[in-house]
N, C-alpha and C. Protein backbone atom coordinates (compact mmCIF):
# COMPACT_ATOMS: atom_id res chain seq x y z
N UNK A 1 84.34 199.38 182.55
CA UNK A 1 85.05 200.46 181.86
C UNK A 1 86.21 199.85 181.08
N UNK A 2 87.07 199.17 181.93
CA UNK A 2 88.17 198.28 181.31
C UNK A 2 87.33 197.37 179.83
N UNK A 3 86.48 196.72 179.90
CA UNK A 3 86.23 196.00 178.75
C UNK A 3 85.80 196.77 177.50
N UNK A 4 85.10 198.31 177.87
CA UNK A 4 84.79 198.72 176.68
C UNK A 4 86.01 199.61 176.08
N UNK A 5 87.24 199.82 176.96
CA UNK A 5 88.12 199.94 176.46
C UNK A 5 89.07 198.97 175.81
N UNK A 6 89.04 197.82 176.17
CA UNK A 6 89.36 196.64 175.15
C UNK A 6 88.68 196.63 173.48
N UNK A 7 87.36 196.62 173.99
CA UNK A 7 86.94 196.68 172.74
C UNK A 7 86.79 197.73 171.44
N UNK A 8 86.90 198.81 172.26
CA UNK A 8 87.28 199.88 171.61
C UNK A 8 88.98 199.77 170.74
N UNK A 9 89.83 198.91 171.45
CA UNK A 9 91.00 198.87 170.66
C UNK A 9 91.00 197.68 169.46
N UNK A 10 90.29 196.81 170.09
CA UNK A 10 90.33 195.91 169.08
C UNK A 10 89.15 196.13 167.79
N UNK A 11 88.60 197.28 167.89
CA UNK A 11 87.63 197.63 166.43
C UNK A 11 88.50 198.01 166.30
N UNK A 12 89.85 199.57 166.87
CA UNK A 12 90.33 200.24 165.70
C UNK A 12 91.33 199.53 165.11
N UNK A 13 92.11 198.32 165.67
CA UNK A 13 93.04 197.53 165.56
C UNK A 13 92.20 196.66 164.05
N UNK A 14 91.00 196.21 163.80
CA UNK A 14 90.55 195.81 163.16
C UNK A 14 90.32 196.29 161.70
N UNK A 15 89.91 197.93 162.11
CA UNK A 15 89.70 199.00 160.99
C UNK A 15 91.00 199.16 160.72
N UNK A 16 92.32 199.17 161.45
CA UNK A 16 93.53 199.77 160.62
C UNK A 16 94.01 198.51 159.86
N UNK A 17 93.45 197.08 160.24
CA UNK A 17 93.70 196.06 159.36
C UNK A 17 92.95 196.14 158.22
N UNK A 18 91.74 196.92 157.96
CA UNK A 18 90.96 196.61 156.93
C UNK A 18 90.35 195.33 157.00
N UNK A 19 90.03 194.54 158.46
CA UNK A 19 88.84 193.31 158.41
C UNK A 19 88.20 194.33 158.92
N UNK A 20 86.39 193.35 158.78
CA UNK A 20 85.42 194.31 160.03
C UNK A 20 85.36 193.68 160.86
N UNK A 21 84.59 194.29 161.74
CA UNK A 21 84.76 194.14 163.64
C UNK A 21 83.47 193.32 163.21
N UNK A 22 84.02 192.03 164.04
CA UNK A 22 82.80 191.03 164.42
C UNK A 22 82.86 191.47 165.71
N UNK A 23 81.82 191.70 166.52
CA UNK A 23 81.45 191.72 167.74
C UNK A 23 81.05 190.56 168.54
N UNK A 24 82.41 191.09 169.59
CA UNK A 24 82.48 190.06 170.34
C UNK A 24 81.71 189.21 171.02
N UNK A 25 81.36 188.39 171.52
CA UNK A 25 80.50 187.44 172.15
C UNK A 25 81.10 187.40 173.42
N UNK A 26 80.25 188.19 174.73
CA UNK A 26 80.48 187.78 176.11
C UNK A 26 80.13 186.51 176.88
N UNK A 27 81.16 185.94 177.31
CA UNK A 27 80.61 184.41 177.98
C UNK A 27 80.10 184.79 179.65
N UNK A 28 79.28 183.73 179.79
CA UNK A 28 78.96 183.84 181.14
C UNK A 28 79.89 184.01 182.22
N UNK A 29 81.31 184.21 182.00
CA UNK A 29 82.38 183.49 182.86
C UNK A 29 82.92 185.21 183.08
N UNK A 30 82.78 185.70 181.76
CA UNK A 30 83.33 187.27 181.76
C UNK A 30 83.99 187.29 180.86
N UNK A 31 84.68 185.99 180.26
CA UNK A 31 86.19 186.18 180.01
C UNK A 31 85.72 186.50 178.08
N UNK A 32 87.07 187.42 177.13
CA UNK A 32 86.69 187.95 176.39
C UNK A 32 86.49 186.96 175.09
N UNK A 33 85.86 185.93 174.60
CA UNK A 33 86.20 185.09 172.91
C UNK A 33 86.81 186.03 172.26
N UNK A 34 87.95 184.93 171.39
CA UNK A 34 88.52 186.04 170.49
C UNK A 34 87.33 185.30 168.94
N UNK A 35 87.62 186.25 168.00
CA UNK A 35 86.36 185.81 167.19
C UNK A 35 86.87 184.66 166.32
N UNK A 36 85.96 183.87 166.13
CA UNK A 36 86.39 183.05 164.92
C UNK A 36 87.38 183.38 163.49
N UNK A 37 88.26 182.35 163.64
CA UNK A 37 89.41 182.84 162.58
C UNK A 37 88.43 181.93 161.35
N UNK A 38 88.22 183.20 159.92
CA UNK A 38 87.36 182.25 158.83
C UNK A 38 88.24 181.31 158.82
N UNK A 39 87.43 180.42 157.97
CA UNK A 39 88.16 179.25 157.11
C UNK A 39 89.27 179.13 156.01
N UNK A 40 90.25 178.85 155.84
CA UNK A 40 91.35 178.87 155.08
C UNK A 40 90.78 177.99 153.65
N UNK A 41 90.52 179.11 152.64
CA UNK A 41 90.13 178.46 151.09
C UNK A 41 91.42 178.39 150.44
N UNK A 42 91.52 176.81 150.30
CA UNK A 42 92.19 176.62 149.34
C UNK A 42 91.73 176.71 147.79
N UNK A 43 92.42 178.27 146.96
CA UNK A 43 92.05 178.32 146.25
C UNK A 43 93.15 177.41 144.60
N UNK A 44 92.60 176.09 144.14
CA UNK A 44 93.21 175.76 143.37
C UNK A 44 92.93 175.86 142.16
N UNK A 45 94.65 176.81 141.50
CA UNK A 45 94.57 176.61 140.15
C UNK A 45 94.34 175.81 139.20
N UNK A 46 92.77 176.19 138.68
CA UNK A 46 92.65 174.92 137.63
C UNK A 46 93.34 175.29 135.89
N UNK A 47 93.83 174.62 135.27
CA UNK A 47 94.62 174.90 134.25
C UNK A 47 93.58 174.55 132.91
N UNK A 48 92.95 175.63 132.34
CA UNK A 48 92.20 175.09 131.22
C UNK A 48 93.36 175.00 129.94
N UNK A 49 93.17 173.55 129.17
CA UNK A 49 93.84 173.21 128.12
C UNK A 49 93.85 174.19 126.80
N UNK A 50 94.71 174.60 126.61
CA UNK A 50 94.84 175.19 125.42
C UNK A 50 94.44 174.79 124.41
N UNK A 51 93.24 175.19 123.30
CA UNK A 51 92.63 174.59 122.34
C UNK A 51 93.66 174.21 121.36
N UNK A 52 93.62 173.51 120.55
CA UNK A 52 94.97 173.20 119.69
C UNK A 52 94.60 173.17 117.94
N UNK A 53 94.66 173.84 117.45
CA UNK A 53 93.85 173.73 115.49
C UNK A 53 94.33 172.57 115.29
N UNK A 54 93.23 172.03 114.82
CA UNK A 54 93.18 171.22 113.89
C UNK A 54 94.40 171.35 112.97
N UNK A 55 95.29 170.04 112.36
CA UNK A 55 96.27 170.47 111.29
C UNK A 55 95.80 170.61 110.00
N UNK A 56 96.17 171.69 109.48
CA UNK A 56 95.96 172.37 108.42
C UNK A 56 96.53 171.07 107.23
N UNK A 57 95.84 170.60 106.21
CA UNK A 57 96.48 169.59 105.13
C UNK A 57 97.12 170.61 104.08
N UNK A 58 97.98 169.64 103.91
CA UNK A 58 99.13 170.29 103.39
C UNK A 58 98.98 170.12 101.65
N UNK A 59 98.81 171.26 100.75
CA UNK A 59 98.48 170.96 99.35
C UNK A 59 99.84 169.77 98.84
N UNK A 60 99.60 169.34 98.07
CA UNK A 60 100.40 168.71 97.66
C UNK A 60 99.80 168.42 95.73
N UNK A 61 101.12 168.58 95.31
CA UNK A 61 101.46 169.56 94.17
C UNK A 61 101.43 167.73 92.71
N UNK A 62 100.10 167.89 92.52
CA UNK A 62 100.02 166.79 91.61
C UNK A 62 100.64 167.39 90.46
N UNK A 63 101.72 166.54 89.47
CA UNK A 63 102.13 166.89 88.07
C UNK A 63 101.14 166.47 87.30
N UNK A 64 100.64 167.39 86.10
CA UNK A 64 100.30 167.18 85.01
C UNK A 64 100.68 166.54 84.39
N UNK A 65 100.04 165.22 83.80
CA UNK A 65 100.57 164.29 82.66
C UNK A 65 101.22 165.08 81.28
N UNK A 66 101.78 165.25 81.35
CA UNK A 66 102.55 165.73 79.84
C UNK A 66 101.98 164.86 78.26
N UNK A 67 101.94 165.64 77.43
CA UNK A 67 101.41 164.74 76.51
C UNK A 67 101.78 164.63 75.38
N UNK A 68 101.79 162.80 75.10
CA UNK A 68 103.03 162.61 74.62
C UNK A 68 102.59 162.43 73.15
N UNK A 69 103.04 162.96 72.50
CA UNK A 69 102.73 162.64 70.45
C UNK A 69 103.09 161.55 70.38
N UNK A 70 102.41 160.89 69.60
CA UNK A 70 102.26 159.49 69.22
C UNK A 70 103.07 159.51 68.13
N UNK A 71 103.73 158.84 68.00
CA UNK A 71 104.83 158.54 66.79
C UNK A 71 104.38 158.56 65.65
N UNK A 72 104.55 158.95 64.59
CA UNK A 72 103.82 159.24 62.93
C UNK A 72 104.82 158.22 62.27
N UNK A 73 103.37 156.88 61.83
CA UNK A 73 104.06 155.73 61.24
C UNK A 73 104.30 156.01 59.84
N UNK A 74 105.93 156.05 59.40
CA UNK A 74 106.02 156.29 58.26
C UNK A 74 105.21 154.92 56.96
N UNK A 75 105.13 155.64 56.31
CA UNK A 75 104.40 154.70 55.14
C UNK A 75 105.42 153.45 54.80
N UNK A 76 104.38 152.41 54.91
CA UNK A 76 105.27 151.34 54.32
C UNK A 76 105.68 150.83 52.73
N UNK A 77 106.89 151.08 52.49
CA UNK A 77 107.27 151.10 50.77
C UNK A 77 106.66 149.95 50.30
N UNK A 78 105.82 149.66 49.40
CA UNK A 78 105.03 148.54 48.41
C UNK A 78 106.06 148.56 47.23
N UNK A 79 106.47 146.96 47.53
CA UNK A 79 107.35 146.63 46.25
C UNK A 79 106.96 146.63 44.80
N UNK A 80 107.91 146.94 44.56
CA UNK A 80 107.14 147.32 42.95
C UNK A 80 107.57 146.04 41.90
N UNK A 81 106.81 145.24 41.89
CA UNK A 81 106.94 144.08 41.11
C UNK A 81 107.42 144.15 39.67
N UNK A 82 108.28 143.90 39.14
CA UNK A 82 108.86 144.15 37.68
C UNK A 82 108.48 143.43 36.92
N UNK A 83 107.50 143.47 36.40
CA UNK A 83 106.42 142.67 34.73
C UNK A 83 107.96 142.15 34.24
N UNK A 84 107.63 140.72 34.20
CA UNK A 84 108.48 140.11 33.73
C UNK A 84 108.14 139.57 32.01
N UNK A 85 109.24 139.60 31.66
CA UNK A 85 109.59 139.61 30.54
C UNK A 85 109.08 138.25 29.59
N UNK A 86 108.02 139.02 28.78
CA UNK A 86 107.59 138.10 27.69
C UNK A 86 108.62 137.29 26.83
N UNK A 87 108.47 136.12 26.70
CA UNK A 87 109.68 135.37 25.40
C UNK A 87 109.53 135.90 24.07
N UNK A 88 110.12 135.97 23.53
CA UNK A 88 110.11 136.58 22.03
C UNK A 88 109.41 135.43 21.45
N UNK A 89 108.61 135.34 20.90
CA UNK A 89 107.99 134.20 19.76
C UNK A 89 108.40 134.18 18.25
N UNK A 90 109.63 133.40 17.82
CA UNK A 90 110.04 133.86 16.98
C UNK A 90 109.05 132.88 15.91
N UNK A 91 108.48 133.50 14.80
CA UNK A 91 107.74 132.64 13.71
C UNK A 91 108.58 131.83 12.68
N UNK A 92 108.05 130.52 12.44
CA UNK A 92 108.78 129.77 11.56
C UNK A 92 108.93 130.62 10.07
N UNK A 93 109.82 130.96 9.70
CA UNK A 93 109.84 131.30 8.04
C UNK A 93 108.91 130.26 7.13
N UNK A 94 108.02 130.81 7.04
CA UNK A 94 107.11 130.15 5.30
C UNK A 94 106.37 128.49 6.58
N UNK A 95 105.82 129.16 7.40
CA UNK A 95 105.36 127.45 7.96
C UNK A 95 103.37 128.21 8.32
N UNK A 96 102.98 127.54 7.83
CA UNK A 96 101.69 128.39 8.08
C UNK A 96 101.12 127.60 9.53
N UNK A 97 101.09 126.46 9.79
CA UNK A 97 100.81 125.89 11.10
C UNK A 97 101.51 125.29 11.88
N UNK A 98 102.07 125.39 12.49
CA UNK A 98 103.77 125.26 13.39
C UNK A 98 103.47 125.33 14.90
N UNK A 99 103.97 123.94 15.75
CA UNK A 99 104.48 124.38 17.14
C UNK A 99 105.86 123.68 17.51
N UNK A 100 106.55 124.46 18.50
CA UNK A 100 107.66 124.34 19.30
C UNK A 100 107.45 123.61 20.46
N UNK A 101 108.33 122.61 20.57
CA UNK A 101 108.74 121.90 22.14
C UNK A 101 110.16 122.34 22.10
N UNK A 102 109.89 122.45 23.60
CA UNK A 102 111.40 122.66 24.03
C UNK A 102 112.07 121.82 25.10
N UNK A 103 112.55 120.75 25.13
CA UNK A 103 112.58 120.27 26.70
C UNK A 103 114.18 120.00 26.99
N UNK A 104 114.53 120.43 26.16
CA UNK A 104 116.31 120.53 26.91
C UNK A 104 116.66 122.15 26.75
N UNK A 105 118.00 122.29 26.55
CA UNK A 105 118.98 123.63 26.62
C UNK A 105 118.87 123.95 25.00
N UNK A 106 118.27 123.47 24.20
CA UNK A 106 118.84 123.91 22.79
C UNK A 106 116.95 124.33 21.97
N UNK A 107 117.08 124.81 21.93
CA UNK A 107 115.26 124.99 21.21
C UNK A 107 115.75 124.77 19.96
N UNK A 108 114.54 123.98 18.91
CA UNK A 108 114.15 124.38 17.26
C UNK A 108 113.08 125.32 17.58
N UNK A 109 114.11 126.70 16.97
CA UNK A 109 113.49 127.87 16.36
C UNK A 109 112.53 127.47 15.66
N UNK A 110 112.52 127.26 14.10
CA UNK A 110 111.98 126.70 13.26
C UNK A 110 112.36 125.88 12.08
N UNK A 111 111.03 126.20 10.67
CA UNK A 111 112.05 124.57 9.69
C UNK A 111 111.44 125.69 8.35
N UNK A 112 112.38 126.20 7.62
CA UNK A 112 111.70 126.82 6.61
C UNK A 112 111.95 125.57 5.24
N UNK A 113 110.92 125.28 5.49
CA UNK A 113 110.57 123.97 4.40
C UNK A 113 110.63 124.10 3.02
N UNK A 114 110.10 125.13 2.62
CA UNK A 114 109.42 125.52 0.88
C UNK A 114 110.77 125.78 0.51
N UNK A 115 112.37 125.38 0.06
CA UNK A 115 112.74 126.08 -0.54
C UNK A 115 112.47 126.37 -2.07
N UNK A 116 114.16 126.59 -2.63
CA UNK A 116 113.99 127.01 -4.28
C UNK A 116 114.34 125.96 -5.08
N UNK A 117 113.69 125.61 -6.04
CA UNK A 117 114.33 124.61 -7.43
C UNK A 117 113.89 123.34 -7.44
N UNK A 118 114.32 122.23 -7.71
CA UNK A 118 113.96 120.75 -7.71
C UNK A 118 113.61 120.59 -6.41
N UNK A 119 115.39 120.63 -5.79
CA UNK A 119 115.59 119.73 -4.46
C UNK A 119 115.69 120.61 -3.76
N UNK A 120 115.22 121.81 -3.51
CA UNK A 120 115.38 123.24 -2.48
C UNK A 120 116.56 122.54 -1.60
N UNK A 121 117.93 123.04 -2.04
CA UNK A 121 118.82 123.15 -1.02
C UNK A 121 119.06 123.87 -0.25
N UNK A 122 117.91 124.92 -0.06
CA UNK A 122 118.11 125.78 0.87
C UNK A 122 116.91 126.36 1.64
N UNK A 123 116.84 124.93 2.16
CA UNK A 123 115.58 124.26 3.52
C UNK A 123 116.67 124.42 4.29
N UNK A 124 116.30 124.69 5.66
CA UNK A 124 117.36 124.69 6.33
C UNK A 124 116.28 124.71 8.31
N UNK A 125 117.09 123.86 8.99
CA UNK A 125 116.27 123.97 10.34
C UNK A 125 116.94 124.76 10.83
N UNK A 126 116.45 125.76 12.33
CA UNK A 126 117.22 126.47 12.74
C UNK A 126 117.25 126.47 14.64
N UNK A 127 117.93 126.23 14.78
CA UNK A 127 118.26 125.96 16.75
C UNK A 127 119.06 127.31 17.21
N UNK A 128 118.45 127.01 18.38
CA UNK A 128 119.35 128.38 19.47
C UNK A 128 119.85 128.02 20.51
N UNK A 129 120.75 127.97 20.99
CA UNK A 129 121.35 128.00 22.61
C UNK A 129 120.14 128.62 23.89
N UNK A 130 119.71 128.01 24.36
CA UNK A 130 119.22 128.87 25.47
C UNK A 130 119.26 128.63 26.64
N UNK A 131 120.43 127.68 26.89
CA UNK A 131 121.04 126.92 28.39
C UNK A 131 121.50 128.60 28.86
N UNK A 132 122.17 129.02 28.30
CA UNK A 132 122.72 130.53 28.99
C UNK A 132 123.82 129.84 29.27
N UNK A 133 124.89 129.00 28.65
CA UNK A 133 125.97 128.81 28.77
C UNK A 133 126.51 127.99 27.17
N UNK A 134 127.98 127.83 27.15
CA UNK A 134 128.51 127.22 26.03
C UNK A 134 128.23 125.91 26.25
N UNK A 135 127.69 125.00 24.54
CA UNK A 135 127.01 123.62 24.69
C UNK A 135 127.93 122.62 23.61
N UNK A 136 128.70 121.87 24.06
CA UNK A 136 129.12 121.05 23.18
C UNK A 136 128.19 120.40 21.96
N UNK A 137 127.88 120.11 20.89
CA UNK A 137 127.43 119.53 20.28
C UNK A 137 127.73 117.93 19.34
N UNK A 138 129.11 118.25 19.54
CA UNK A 138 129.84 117.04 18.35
C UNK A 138 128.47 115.28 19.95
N UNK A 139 128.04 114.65 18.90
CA UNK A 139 127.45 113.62 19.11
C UNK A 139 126.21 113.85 18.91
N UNK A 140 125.50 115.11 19.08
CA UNK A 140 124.43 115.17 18.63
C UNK A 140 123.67 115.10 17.20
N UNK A 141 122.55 114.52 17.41
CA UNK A 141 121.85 114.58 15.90
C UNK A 141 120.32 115.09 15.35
N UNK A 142 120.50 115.48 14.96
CA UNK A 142 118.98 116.14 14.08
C UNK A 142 118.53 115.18 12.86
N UNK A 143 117.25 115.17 13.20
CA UNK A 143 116.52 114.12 11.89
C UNK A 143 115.43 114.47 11.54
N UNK A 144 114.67 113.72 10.64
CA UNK A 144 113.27 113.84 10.06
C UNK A 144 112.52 112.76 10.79
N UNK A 145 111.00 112.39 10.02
CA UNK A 145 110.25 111.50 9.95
C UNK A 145 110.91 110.23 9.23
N UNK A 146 111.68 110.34 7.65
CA UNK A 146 112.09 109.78 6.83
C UNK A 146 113.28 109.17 7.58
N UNK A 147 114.18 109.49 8.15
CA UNK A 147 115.16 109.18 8.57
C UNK A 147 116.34 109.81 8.51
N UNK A 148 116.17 110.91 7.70
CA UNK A 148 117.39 111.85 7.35
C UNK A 148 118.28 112.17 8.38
N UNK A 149 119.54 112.00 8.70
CA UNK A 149 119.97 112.15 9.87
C UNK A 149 121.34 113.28 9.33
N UNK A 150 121.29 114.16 10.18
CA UNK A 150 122.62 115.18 10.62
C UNK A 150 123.23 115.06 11.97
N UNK A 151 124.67 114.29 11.76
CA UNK A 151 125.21 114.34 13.18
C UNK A 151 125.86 115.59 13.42
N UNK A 152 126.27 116.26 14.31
CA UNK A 152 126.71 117.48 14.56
C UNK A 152 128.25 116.78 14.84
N UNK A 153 129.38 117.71 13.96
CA UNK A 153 130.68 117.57 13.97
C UNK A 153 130.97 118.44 15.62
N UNK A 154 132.22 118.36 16.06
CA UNK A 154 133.12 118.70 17.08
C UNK A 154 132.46 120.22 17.07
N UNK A 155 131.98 121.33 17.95
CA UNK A 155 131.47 122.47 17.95
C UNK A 155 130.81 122.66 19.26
N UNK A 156 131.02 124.34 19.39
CA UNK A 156 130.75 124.51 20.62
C UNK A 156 129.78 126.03 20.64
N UNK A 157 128.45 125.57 20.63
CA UNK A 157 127.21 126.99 20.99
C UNK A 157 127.48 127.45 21.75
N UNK A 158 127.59 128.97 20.94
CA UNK A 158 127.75 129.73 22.63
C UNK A 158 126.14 130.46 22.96
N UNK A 159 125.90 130.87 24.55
CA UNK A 159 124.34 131.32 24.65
C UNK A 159 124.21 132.12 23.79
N UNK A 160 122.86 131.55 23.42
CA UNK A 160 121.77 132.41 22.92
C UNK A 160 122.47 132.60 21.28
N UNK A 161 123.32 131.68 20.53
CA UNK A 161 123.88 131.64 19.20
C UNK A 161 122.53 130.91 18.82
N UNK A 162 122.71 131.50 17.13
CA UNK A 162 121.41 130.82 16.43
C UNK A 162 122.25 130.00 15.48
N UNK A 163 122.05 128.83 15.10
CA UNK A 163 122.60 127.88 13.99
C UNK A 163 121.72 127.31 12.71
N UNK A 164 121.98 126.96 11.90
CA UNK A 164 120.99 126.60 10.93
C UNK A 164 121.92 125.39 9.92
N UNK A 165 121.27 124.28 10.04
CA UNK A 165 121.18 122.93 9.32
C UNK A 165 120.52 122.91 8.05
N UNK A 166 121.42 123.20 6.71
CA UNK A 166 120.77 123.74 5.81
C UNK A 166 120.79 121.84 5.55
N UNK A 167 119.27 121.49 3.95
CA UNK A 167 120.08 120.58 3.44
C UNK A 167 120.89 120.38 2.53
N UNK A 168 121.17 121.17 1.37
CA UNK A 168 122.75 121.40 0.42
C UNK A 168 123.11 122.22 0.51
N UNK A 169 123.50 122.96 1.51
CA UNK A 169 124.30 124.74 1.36
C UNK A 169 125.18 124.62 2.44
N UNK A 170 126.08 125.37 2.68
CA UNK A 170 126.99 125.49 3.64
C UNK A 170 126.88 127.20 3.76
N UNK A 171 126.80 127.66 5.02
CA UNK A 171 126.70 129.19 5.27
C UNK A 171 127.46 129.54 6.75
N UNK A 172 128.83 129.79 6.43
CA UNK A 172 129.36 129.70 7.52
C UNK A 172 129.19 130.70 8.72
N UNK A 173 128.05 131.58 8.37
CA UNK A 173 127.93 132.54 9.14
C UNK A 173 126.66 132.31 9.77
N UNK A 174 126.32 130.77 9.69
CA UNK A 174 124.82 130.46 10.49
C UNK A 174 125.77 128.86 10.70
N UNK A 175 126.88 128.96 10.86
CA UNK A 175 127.35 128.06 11.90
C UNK A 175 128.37 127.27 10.75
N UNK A 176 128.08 126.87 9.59
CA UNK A 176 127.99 125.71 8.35
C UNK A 176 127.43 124.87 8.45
N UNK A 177 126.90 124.71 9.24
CA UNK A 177 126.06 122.90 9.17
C UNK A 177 125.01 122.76 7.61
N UNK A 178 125.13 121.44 7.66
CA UNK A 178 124.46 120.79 6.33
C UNK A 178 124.34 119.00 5.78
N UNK A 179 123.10 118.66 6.04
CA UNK A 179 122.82 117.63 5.31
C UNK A 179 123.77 116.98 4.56
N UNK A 180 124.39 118.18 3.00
CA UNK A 180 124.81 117.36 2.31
C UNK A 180 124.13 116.99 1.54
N UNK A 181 122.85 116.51 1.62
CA UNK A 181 121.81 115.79 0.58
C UNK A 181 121.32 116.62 -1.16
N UNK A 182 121.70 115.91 -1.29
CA UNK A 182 121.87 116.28 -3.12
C UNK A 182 120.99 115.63 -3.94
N UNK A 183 120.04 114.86 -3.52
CA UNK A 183 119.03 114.21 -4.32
C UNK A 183 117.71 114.51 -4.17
N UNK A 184 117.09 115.13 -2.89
CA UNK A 184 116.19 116.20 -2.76
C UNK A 184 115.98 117.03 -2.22
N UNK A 185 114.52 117.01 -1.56
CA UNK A 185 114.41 118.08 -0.49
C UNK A 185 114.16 116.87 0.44
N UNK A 186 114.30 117.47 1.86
CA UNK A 186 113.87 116.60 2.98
C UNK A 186 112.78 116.83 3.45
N UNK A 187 112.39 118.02 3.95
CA UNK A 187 111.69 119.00 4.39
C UNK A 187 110.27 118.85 4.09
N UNK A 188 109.23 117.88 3.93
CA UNK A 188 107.71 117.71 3.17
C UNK A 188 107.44 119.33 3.32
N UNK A 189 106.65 119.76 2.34
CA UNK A 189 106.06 121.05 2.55
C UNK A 189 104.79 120.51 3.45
N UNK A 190 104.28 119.31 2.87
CA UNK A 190 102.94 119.11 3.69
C UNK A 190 103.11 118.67 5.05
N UNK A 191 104.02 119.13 5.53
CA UNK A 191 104.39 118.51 7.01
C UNK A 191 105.20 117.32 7.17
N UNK A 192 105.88 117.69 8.69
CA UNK A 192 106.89 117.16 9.05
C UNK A 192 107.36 117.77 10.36
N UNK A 193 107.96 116.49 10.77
CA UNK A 193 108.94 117.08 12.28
C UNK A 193 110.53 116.93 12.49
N UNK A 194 111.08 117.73 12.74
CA UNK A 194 112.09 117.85 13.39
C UNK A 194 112.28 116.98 14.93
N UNK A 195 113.54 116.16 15.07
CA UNK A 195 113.86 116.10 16.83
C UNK A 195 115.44 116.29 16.47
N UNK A 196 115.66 116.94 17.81
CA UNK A 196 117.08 117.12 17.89
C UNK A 196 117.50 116.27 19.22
N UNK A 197 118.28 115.29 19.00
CA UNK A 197 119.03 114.45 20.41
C UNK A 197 120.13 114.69 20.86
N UNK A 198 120.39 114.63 22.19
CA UNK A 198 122.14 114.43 22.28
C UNK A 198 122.99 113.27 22.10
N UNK A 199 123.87 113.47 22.74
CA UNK A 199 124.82 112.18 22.52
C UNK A 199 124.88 110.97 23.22
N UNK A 200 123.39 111.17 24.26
CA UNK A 200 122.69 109.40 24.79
C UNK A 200 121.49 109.44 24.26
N UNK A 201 121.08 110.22 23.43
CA UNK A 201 119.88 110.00 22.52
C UNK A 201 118.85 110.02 23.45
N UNK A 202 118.68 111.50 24.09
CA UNK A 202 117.74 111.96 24.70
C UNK A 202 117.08 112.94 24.00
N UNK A 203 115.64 113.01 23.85
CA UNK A 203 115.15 114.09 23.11
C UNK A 203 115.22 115.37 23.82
N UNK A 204 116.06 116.40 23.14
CA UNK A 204 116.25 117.73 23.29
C UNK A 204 115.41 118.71 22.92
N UNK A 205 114.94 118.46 22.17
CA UNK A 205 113.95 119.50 21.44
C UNK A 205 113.07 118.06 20.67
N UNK A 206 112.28 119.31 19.79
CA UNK A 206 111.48 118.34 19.03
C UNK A 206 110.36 119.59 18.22
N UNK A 207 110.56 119.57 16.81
CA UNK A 207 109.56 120.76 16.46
C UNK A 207 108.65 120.10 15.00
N UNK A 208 107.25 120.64 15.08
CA UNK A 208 106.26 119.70 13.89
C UNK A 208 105.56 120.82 13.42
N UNK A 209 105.12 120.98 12.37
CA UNK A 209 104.61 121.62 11.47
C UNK A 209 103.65 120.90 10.66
């Protein structure tokens, strides 16, 4: 009677715990087993890793090449070459076949040969300055083929003056120079040359017809 009143307390003792009644196991001895206490689960928290995104790439902000105008090559100025200046060719008065040397500062212009009358005194040679500066003359001389000689008195050409070596005339406005010669002409119409020297008797000119 006593044991099923034991057991009777320990179901309701069981039910007011909310376990269920394992029923007891009687031993041969009498005495009461208390029931097996379960097993103690250790329940361990496992920690699942938090997924993590991928990092997002970050735009990054390329500049546009800017574009650059090419420099506009101005035109290059072409020199303008200045046509240089022809020599005047001045023609001998009355010489139908005539050339000029020139190889110093003083040119023979020309030789107007044909003058008027017996002894045409007014043949006359004619020279120019063309050093481009003032030219002493006193030592210099002008001649023929024949030998006719004109020394030039004390005088001073200025550039680019024209003079004239008459043989009997004096014309002071073509310098005065003059021969002097009073017995003919000098001048062959059928040809002849002029040289003009300086005062070491270098040929200056030299003109033939």
């Amino acid at each position: 009677m006593k044991k099923a009143i034991v057991l009777i307390m320990l179901f309701i003792v069981t039910l007011a715990c909310g376990s269920a009644p394992t029923p007891p196991s009687l031993s041969m001895s009498g005495q009461t087993q208390l029931p097996p206490q379960p097993a103690q689960t250790n329940n361990t928290l496992t920690v699942v890793p938090t997924a993590t995104p991928p990092p997002q790439p970050t735009a990054t902000w390329t500049p546009e090449p800017t574009a650059t105008s090419a420099p506009t090559e101005l035109p290059t100025a072409t020199p303008v070459v200045a046509p240089s200046a022809s020599p005047t060719t001045v023609i001998p008065t009355m010489t139908e076949s005539a050339f000029a040397s020139t190889t110093g500062l003083i040119t023979i212009v020309g030789i107007t040969f044909d003058g008027t009358g017996n002894k045409e005194p007014d043949e006359y040679v004619e020279i120019r300055n063309d050093s481009g500066q003032s030219l002493q003359l006193k030592g210099w001389i002008l001649e023929d083929k024949a030998d006719h000689v004109f020394n030039f008195p004390d005088f001073t050409i200025q550039p680019d003056q024209v003079c004239r070596i008459y043989t009997d005339e004096v014309h002071p406005d073509f310098c005065g120079f003059s021969f002097d010669f009073d017995d003919s002409a000098i001048w062959n119409n059928g040809g002849d040359c002029a040289y003009l020297k300086d005062q070491a008797g270098n040929m200056i000119a030299e003109y033939c017809y």
